[in-house]
Structure formats: structure tokens, C-alpha cells
Protein backbone atom coordinates (compact mmCIF):
# COMPACT_ATOMS: atom_id res chain seq x y z
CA UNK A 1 8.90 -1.82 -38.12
CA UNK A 2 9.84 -2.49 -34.55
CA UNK A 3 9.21 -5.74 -32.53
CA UNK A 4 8.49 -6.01 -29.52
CA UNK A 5 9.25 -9.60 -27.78
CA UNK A 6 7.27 -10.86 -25.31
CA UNK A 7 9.70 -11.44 -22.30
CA UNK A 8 10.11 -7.90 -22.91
CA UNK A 9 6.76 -6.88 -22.53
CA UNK A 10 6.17 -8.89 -19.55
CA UNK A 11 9.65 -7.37 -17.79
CA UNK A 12 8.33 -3.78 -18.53
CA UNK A 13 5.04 -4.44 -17.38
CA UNK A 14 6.56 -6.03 -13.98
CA UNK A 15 9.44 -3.40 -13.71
CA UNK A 16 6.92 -0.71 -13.87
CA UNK A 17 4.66 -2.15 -11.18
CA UNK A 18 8.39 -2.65 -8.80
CA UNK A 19 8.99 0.92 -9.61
CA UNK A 20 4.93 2.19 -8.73
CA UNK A 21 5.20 -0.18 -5.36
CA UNK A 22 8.76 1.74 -4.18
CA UNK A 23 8.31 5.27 -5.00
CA UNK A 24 5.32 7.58 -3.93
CA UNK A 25 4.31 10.32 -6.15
CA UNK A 26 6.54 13.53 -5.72
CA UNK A 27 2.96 15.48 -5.20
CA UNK A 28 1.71 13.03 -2.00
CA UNK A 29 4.74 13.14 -0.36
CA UNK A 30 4.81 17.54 -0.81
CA UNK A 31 1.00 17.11 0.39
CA UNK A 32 2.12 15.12 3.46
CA UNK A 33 5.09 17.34 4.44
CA UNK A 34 2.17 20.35 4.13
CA UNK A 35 -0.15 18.23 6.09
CA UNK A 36 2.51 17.38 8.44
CA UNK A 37 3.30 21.02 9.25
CA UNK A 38 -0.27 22.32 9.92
CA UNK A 39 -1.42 19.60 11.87
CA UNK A 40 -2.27 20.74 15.31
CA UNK A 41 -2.90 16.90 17.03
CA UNK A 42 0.58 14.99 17.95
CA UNK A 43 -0.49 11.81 17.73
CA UNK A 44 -1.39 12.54 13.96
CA UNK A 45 1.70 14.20 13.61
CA UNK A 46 3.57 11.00 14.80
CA UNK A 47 1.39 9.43 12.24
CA UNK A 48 2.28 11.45 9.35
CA UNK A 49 6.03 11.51 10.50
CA UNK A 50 5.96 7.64 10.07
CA UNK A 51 3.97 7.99 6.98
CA UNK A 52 7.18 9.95 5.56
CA UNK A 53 9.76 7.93 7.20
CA UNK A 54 8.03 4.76 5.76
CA UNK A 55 7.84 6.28 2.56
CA UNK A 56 11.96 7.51 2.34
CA UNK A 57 12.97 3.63 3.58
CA UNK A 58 10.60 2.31 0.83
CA UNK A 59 12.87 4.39 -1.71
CA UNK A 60 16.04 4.39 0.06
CA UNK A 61 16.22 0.26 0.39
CA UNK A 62 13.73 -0.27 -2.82
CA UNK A 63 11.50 -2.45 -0.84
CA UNK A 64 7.38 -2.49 -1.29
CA UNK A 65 5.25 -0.33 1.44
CA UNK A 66 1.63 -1.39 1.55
CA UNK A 67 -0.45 1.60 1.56
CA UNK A 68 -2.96 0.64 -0.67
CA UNK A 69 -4.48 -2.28 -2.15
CA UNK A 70 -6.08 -2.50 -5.53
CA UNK A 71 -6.57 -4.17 -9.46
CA UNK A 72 -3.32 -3.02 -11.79
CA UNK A 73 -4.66 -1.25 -14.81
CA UNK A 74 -2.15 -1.50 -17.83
CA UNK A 75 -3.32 1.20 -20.57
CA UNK A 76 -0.75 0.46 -23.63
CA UNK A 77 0.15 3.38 -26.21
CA UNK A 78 1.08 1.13 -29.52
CA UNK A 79 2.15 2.88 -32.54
CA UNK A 80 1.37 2.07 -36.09
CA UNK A 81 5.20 0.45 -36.63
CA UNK A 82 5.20 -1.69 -34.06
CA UNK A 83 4.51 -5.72 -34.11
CA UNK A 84 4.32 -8.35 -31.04
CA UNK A 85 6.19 -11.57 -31.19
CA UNK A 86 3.71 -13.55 -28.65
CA UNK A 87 3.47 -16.60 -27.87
CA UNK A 88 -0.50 -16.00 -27.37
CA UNK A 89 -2.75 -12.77 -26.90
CA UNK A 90 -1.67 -9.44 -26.08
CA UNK A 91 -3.75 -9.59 -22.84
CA UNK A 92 -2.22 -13.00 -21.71
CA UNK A 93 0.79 -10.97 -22.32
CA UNK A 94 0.20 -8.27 -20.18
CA UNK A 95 -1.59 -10.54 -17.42
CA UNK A 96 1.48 -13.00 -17.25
């Protein structure tokens, strides 16, 4: 049976949100480059150029970009081996 240990829940958990808040999906960024191509307007080509060039800093230096705002939703996938050594729920776990 595998443990899992709190701390290391809670470092996932917060490693996975660092990782959601540097990178943008591989799909957006295509969809902006496509966007970026076809669009007619310059000033929404400027736009979408500094959308991109945002986007490659954000990965490049691994710091946050604010494009969006929102509530985290953790879904976990637990397997019928596995145990939690917490020091209270699961959910305080996962909201700590």
C-alpha cells in the first residue's frame, strides 16, 4: 500500500497550480499564432503580438501572467492502494 504524506500532497497541489499559472496550453497559443495571422486590424494585431510575447516571458522567466481570474478546482484520481497520512481531512488538505 502506498502513502501519501501530507506536505506532499499540499506541494503537488501548489506545484501544479505554479506550473498552470506559467505555461499556456500548447492549443491557445497555436490558436493565437492562427488568429494572429488572419487578423486584418493592426491594433489587434499589436494586441495579439503582446498576447504571445507575454505568454513566451511568462515561460521563459517562470513568472505568473494574469489572464484570467477564477476558483481552482482540484479533481483527485485515488487508487484502491493508496492511504493519506493527514493531519486532518482530505479537503483541508487540498485547501491548505
Amino acid at each position: 500500500m502506498t502513502t501519501i504524506r501530507e506536505e506532499d500532497l499540499i506541494q503537488s497541489i501548489a506545484d501544479s497550480l505554479q506550473y498552470i499559472s506559467f505555461y499556456h496550453p500548447v492549443d491557445y497559443i497555436q490558436a493565437l499564432g492562427e488568429a494572429y495571422e488572419q487578423e486584418q486590424s493592426p491594433a489587434a494585431r499589436d494586441a495579439i503580438a503582446q498576447i504571445l510575447t507575454n505568454s513566451r516571458l511568462c515561460a521563459e522567466g517562470r513568472r505568473p501572467i494574469c489572464q484570467d481570474t477564477g476558483v481552482v478546482n482540484v479533481f483527485l484520481k485515488v487508487g484502491l492502494e493508496v492511504r493519506f497520512a493527514l493531519s486532518g481531512s482530505l479537503e483541508d488538505a487540498v485547501n491548505a
